[in-house]
Protein backbone atom coordinates (compact mmCIF):
# COMPACT_ATOMS: atom_id res chain seq x y z
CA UNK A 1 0.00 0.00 0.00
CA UNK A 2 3.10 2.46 -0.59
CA UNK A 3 3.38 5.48 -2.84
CA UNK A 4 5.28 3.16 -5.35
CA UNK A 5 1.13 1.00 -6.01
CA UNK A 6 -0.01 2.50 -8.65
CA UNK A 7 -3.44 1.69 -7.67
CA UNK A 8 -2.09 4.14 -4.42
CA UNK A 9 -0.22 6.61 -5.35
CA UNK A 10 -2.12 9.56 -6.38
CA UNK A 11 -5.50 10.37 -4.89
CA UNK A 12 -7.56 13.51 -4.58
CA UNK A 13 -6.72 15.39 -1.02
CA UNK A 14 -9.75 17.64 0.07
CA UNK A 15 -6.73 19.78 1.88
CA UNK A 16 -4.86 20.40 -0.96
CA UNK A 17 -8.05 20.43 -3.49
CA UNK A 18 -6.07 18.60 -6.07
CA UNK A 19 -4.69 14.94 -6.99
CA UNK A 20 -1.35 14.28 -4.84
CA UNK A 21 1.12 11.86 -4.61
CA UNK A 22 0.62 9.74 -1.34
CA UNK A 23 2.85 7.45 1.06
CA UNK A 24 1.92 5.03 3.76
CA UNK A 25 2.32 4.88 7.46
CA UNK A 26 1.71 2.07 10.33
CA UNK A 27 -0.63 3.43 12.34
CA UNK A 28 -1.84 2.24 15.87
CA UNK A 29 -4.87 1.23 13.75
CA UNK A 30 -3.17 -0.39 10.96
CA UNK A 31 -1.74 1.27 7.50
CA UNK A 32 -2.82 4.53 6.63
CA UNK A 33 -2.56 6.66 3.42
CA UNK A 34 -1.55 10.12 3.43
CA UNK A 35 -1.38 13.45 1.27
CA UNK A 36 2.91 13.41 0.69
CA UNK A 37 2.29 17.67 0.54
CA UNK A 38 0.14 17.97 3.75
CA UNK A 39 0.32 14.88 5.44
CA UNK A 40 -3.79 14.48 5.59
CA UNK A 41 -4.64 10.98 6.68
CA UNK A 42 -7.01 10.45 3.11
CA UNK A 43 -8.26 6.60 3.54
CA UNK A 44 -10.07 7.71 6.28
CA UNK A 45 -11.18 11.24 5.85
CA UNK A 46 -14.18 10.71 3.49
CA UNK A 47 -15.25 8.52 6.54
CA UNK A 48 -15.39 10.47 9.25
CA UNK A 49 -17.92 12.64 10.48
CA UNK A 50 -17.63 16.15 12.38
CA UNK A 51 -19.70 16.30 15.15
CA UNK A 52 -22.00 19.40 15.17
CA UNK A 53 -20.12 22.40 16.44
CA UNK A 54 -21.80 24.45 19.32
CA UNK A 55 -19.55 27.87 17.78
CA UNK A 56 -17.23 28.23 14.86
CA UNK A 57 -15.08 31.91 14.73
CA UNK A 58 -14.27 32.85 11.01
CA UNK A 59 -12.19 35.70 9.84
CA UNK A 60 -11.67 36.24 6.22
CA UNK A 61 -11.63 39.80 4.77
CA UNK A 62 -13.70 38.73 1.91
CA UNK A 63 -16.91 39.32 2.52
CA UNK A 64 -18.11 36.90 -0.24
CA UNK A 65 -15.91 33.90 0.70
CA UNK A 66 -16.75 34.20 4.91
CA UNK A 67 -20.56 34.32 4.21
CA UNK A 68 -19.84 31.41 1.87
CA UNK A 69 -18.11 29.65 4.53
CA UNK A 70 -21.04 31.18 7.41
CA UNK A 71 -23.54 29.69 4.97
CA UNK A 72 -21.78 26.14 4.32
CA UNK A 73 -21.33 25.17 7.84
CA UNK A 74 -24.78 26.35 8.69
CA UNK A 75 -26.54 24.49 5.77
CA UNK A 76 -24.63 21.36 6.18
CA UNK A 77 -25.67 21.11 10.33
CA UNK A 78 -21.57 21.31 10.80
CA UNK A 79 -21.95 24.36 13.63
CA UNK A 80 -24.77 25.94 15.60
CA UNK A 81 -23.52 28.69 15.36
CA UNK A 82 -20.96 31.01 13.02
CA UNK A 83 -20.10 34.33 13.78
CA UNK A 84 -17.87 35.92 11.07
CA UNK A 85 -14.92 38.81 11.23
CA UNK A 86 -13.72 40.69 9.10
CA UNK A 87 -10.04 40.12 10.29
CA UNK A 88 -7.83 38.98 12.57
CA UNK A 89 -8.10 41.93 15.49
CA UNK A 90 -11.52 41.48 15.58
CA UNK A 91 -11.46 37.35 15.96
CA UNK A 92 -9.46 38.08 17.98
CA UNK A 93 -11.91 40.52 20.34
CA UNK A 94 -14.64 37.88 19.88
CA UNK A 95 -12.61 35.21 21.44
CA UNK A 96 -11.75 36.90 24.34
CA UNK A 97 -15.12 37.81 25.33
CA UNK A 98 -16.39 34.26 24.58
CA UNK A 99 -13.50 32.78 26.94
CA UNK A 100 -14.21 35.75 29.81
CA UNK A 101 -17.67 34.66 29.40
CA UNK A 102 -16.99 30.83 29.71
CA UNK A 103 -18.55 30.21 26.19
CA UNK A 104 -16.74 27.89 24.17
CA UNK A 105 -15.04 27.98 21.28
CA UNK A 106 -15.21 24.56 18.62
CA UNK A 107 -13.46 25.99 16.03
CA UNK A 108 -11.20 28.92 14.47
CA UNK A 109 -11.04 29.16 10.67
CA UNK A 110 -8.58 31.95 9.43
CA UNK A 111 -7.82 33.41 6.31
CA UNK A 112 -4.21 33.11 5.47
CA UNK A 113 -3.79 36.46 3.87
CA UNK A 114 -5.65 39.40 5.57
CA UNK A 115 -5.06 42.84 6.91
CA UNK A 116 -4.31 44.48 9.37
CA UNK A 117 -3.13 40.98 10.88
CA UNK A 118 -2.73 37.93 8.50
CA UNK A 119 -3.56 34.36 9.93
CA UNK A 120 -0.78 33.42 10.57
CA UNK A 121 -0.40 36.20 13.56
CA UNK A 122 -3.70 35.43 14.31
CA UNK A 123 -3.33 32.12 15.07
CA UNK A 124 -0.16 32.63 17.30
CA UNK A 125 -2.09 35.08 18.94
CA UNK A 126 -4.95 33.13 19.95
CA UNK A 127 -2.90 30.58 21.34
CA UNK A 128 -1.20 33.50 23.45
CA UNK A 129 -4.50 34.60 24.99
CA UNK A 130 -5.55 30.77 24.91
CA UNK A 131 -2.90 30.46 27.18
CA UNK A 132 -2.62 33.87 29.19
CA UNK A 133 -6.21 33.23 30.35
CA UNK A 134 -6.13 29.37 30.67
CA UNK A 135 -8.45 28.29 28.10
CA UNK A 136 -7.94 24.75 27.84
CA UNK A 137 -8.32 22.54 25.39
CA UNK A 138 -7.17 25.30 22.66
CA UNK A 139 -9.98 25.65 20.22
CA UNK A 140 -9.00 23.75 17.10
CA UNK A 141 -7.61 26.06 13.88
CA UNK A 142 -7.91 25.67 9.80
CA UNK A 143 -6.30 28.18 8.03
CA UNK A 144 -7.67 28.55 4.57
CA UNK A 145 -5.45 30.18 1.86
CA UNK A 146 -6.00 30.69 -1.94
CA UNK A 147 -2.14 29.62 -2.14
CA UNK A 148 -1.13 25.70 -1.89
CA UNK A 149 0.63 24.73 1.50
CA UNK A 150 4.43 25.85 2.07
CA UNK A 151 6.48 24.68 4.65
CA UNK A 152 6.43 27.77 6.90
CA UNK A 153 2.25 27.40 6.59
CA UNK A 154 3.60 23.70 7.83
CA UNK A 155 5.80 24.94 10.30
CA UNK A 156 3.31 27.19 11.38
CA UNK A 157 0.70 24.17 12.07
CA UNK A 158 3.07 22.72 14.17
CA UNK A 159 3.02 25.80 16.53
CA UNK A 160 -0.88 26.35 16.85
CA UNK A 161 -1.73 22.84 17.12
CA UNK A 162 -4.12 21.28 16.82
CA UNK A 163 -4.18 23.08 13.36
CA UNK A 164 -4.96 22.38 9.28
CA UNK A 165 -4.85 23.58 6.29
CA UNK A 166 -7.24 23.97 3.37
CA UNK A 167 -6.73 25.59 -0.07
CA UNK A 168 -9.43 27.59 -1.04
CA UNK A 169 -9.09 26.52 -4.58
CA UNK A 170 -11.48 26.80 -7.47
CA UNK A 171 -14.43 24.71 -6.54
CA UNK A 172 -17.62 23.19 -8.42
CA UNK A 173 -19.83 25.29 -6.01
CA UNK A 174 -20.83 25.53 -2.56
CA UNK A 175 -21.39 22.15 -2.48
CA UNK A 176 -17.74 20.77 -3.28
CA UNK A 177 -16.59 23.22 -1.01
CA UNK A 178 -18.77 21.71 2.39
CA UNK A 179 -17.51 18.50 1.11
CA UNK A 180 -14.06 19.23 1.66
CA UNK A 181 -14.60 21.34 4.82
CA UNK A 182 -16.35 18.43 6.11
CA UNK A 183 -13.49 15.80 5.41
CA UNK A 184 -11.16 18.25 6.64
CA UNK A 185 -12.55 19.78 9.76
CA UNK A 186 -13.55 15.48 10.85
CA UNK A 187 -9.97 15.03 10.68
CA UNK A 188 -8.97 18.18 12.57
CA UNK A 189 -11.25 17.64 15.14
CA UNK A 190 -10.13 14.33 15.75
CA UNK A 191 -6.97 15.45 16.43
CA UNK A 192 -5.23 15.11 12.92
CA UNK A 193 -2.70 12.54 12.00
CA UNK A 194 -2.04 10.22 14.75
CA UNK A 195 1.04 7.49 15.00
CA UNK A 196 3.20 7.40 12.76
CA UNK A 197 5.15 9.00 11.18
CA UNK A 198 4.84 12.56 9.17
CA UNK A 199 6.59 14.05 6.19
């Protein structure tokens, strides 16, 4: 079940939104097939289902693509609740008052590339004030970015774990898109890749 089956070695990764090449690793549960650019377990994404989220934070400073996102999650029962920001500062003001108010927090989805404060920032700073005012566990993150994955978006993943990725892509619709946020968030919210090794 390596990279080097052909019947294996390139599937579609919702992450990346495009065919990838893919390698294998022993998992406590057995073998497992991953995306070889984002590490995405993909046998078992398609199979897992997100649990409905209570409230999901999203900052994007597109209008168009965060109600897109507001209206996904809603219409596919994936969250409660969305409540949208128009960038970083103010996801940022929104999370504090929902931790200072003991509400929780089920997921963070950032845009990569926004202004005043990109994502990236955003993310670190989260986890700062995460910390600083021990919120515990740290509300899951999945940075969405119109550019593929590089490795300081992997680095960065690393430091704000638990933490994914998803390119925003060109999608068939609104529908394609939920499908992939779906398969994506499951896999987040389960705590990503687990044993084994990673790329």
């Amino acid at each position: 079940m390596g990279a080097s089956d052909p019947r294996q070695a390139f599937r579609f990764c919702p992450s990346c939104n495009e065919e990838v090449y893919t390698y294998a690793v022993q998992t406590d549960l057995g073998p497992e097939l991953r995306c070889s650019a984002c590490g995405l377990p993909l046998a078992t994404a398609a199979a897992l289902g997100p649990e409905r989220l209570e409230c999901v934070l999203v900052a994007d400073d597109s209008r168009v693509y965060r109600t897109l996102l507001r209206d996904v999650l809603l219409e596919r029962k994936l969250a409660a609740t969305v409540e949208v920001c128009a960038s970083g500062p103010e996801l940022l003001a929104r999370a504090a008052t929902r931790f200072q108010e003991h509400l929780p927090v089920k997921l963070v989805i950032l845009d990569v590339m926004m202004t005043p404060l990109n994502g990236p920032a955003t993310g670190m700073a989260l986890r700062a004030l995460e910390k600083g005012l021990g919120v515990s566990p740290p509300a899951p993150i999945l940075f969405v970015s119109g550019s593929a994955l590089e490795e300081t978006m992997k680095t960065l993943l690393g430091k704000c774990a638990p933490a994914l990725f998803l390119h925003k892509g060109a999608d068939k619709g609104p529908a394609a898109l939920g499908q992939r946020l779906e398969q994506v968030m499951a896999t987040l919210l389960k705590g990503g890749p687990k044993g084994g090794s990673t790329r």
